[in-house]
PDB file of N, CA and C in Angstrom:
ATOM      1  N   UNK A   1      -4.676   2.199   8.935  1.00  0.00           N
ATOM      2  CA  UNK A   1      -3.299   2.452   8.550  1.00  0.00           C
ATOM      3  C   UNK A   1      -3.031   2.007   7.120  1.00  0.00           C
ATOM      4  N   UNK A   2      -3.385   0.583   6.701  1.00  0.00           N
ATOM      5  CA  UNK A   2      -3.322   0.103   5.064  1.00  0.00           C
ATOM      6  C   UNK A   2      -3.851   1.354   4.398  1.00  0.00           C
ATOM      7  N   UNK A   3      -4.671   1.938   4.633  1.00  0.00           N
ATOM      8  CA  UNK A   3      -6.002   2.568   3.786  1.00  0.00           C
ATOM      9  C   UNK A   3      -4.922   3.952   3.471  1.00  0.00           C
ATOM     10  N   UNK A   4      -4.726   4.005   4.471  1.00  0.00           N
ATOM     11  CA  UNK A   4      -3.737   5.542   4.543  1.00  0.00           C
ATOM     12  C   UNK A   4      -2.771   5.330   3.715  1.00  0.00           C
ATOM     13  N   UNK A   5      -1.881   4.439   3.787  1.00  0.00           N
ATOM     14  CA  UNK A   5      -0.467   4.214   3.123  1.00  0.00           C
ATOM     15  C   UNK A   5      -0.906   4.036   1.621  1.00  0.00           C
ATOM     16  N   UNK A   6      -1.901   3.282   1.736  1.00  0.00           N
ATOM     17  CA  UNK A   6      -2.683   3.554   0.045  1.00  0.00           C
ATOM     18  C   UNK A   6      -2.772   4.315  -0.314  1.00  0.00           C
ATOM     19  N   UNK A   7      -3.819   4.968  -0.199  1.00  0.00           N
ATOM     20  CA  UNK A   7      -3.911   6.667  -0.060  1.00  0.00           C
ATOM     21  C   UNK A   7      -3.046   7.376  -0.460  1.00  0.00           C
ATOM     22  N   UNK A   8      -1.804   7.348   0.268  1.00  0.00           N
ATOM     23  CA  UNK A   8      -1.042   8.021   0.132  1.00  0.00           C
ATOM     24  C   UNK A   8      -0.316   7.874  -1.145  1.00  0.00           C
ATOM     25  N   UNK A   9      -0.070   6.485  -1.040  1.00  0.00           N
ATOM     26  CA  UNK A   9       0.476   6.007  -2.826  1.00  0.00           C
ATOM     27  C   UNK A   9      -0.078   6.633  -3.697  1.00  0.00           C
ATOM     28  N   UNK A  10      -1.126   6.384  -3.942  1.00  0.00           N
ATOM     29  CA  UNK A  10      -2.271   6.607  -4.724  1.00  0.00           C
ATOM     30  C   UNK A  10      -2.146   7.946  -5.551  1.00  0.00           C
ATOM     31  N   UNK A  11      -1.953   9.227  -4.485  1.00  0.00           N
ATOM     32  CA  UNK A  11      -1.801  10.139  -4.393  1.00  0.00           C
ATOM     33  C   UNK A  11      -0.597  10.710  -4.745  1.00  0.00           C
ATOM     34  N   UNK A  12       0.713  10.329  -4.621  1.00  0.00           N
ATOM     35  CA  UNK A  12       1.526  10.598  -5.016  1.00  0.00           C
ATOM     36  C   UNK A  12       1.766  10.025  -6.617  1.00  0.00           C
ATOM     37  N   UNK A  13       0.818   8.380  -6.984  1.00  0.00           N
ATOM     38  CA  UNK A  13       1.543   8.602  -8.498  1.00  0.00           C
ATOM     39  C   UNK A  13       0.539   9.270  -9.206  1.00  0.00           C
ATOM     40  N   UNK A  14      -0.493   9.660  -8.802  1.00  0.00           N
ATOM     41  CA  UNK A  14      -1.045  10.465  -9.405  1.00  0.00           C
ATOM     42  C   UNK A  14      -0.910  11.607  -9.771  1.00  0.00           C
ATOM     43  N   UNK A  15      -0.153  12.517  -9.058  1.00  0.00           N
ATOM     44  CA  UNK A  15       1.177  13.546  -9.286  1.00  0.00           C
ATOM     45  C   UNK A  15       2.036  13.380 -10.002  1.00  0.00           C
ATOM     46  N   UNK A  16       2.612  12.215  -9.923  1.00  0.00           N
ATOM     47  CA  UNK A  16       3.598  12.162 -10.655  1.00  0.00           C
ATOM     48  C   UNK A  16       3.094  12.111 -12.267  1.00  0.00           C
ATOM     49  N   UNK A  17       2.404  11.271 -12.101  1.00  0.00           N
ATOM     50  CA  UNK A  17       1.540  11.239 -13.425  1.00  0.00           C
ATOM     51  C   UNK A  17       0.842  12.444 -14.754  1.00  0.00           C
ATOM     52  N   UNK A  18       0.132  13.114 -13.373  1.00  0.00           N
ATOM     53  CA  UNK A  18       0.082  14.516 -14.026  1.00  0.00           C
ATOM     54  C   UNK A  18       1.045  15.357 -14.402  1.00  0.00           C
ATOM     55  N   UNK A  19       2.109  14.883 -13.654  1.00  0.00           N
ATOM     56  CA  UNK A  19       3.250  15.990 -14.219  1.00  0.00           C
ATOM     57  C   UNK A  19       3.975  15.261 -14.867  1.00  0.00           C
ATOM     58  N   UNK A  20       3.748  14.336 -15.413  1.00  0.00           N
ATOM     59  CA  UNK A  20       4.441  13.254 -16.625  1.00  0.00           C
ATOM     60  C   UNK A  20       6.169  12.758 -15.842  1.00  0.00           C
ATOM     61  N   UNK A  21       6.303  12.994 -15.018  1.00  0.00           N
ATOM     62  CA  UNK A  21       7.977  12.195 -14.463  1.00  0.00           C
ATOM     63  C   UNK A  21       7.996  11.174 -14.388  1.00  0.00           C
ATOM     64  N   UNK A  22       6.928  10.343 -14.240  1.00  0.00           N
ATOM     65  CA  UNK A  22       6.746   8.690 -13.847  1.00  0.00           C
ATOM     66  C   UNK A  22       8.326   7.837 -14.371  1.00  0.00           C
ATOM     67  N   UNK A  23       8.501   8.759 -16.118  1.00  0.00           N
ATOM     68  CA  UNK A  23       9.549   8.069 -16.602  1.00  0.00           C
ATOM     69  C   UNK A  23      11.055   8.347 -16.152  1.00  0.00           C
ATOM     70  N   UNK A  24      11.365   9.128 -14.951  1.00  0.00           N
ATOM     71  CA  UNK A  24      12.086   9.251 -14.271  1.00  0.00           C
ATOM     72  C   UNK A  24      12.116   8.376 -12.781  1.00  0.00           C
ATOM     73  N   UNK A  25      11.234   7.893 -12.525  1.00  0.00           N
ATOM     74  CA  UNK A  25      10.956   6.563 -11.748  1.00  0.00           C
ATOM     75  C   UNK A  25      11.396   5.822 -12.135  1.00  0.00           C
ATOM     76  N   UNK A  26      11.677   5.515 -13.127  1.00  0.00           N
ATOM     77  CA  UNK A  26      11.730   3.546 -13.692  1.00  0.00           C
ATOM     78  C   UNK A  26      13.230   2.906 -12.731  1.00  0.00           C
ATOM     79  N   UNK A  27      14.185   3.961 -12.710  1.00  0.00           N
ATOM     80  CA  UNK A  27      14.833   3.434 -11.791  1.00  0.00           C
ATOM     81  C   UNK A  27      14.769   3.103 -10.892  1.00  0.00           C
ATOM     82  N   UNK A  28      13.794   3.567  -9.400  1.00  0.00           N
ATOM     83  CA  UNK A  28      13.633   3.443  -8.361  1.00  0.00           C
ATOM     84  C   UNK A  28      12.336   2.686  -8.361  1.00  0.00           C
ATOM     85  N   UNK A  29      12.198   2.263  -9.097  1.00  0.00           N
ATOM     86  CA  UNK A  29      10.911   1.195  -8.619  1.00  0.00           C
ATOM     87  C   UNK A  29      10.908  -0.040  -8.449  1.00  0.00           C
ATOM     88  N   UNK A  30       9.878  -0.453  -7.545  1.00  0.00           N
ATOM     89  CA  UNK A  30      10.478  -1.600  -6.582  1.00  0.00           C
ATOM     90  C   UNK A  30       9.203  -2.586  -6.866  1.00  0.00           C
ATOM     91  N   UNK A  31       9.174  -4.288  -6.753  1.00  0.00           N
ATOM     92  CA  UNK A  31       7.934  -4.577  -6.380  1.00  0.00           C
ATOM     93  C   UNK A  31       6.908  -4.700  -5.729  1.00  0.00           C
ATOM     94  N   UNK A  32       6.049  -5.313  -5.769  1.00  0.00           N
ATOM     95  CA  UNK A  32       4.840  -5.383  -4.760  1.00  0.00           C
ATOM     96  C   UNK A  32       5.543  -5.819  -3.470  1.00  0.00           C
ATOM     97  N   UNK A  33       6.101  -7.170  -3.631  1.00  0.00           N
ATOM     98  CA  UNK A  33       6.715  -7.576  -2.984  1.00  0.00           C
ATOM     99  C   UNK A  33       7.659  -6.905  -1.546  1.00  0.00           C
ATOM    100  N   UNK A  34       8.545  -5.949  -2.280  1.00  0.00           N
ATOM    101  CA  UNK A  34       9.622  -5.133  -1.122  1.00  0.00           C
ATOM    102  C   UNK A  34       8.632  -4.356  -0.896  1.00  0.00           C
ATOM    103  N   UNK A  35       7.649  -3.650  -1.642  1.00  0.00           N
ATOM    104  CA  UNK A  35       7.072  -2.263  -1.149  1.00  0.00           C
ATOM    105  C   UNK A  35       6.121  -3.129   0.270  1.00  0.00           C
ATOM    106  N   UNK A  36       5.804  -4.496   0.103  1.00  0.00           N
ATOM    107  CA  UNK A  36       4.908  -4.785   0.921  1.00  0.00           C
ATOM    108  C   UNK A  36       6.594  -5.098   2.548  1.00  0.00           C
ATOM    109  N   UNK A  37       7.372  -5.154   2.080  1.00  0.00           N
ATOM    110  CA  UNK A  37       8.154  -5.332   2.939  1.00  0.00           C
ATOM    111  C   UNK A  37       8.587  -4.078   3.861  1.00  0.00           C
ATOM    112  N   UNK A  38       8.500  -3.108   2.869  1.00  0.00           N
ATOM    113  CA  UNK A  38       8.975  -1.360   3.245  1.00  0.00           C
ATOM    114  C   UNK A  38       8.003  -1.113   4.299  1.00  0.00           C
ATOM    115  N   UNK A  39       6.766  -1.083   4.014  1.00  0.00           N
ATOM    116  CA  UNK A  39       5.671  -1.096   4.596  1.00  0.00           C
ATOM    117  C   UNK A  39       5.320  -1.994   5.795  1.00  0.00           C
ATOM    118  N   UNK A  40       5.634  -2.802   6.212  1.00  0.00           N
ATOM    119  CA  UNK A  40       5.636  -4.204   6.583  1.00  0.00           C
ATOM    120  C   UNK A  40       4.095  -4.311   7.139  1.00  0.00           C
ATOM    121  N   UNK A  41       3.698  -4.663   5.536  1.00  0.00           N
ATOM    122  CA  UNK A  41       2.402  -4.899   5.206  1.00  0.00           C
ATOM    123  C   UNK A  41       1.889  -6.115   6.850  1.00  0.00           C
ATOM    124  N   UNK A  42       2.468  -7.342   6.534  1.00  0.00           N
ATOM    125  CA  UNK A  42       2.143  -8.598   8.023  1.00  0.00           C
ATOM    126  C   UNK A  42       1.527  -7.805   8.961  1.00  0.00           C
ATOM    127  N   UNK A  43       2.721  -6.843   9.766  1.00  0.00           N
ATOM    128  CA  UNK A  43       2.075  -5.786  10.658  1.00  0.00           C
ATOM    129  C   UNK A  43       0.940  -5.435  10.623  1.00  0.00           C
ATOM    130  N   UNK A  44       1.069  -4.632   9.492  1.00  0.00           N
ATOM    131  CA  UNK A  44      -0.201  -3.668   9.249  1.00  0.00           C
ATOM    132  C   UNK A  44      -1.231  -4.291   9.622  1.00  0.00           C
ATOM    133  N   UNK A  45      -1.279  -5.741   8.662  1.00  0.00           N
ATOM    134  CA  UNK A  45      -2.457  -6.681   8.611  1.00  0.00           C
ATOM    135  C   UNK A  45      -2.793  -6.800   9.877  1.00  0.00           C
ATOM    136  N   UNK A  46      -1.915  -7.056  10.749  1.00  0.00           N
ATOM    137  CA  UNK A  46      -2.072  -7.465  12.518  1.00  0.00           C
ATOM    138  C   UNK A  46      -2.880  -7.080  13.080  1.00  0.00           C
ATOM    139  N   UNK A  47      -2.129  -5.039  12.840  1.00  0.00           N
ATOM    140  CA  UNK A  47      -2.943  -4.127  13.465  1.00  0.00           C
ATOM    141  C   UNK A  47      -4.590  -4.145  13.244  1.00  0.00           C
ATOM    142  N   UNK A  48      -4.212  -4.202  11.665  1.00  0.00           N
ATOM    143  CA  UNK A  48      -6.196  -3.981  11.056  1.00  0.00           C
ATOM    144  C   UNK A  48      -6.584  -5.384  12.167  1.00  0.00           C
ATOM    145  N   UNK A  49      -6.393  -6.532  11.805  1.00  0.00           N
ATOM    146  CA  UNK A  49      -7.007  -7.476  12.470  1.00  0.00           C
ATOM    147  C   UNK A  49      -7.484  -7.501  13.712  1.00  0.00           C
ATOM    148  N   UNK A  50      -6.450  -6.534  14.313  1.00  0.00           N
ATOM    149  CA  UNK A  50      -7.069  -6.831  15.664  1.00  0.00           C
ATOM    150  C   UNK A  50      -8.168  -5.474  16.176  1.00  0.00           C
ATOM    151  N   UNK A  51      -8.181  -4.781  15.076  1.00  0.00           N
ATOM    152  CA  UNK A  51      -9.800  -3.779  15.088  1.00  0.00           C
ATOM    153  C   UNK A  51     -10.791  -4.141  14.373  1.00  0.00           C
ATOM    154  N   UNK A  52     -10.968  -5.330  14.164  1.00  0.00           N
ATOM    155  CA  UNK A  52     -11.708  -6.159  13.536  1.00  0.00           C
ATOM    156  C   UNK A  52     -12.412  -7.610  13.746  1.00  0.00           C
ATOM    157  N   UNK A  53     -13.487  -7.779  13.402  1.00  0.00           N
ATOM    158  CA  UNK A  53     -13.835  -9.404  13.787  1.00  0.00           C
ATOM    159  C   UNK A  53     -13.232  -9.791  12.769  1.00  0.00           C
ATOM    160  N   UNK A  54     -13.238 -11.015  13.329  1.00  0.00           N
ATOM    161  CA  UNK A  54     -12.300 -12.207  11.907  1.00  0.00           C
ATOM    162  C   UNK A  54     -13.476 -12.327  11.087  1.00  0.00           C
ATOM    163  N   UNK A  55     -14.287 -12.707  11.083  1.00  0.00           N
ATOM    164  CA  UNK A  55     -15.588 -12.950  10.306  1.00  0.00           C
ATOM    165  C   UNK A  55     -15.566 -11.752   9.173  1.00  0.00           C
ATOM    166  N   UNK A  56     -15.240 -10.263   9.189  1.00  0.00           N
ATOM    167  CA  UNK A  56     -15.147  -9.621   8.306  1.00  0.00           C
ATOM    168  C   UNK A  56     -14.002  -9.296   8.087  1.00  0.00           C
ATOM    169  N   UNK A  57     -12.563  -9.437   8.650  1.00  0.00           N
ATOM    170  CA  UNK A  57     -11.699  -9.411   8.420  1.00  0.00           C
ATOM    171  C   UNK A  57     -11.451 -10.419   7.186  1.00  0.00           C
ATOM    172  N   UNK A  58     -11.836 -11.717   7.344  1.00  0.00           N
ATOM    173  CA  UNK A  58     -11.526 -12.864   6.543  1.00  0.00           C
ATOM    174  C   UNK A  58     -12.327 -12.926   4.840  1.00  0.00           C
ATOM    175  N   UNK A  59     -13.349 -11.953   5.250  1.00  0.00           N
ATOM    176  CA  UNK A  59     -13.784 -11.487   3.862  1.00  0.00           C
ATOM    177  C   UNK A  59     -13.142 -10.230   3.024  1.00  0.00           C
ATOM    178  N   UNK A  60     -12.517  -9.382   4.376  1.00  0.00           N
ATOM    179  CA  UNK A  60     -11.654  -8.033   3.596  1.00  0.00           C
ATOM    180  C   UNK A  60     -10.663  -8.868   3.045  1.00  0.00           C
ATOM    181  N   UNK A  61      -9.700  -9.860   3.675  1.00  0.00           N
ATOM    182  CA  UNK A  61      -8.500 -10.506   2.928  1.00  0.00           C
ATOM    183  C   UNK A  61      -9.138 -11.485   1.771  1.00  0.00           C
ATOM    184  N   UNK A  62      -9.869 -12.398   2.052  1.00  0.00           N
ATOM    185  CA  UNK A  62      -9.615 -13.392   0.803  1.00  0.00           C
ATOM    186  C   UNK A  62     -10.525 -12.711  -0.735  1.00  0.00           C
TER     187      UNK A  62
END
């Protein structure tokens, strides 16, 4: 699910990019912070964690 929502970011400012609007963003942009809130990144983390051993989980996070 992280990978996706990345992804997906990813993908969209890269569009935006190519089509030069980015500078029509500046208003609506948010930080890491809320976007990790929008997202509710914790969750996410949960989910990944629990399809995961901790042993490589604890190396994907730190």
């Amino acid at each position: 699910m992280l990978y996706t929502a990345t992804n997906a970011l990813n993908i969209m400012l890269k569009r935006l990019k190519d089509e030069e609007t980015t500078a029509n963003m500046l208003s609506d942009m948010i930080t890491f912070g809320d976007f990790n809130d929008s997202i509710n990144l914790a969750k996410l983390r949960d989910i990944e964690k629990s399809f995961t051993r901790q042993s490589v989980y604890d190396k994907i996070v730190k």
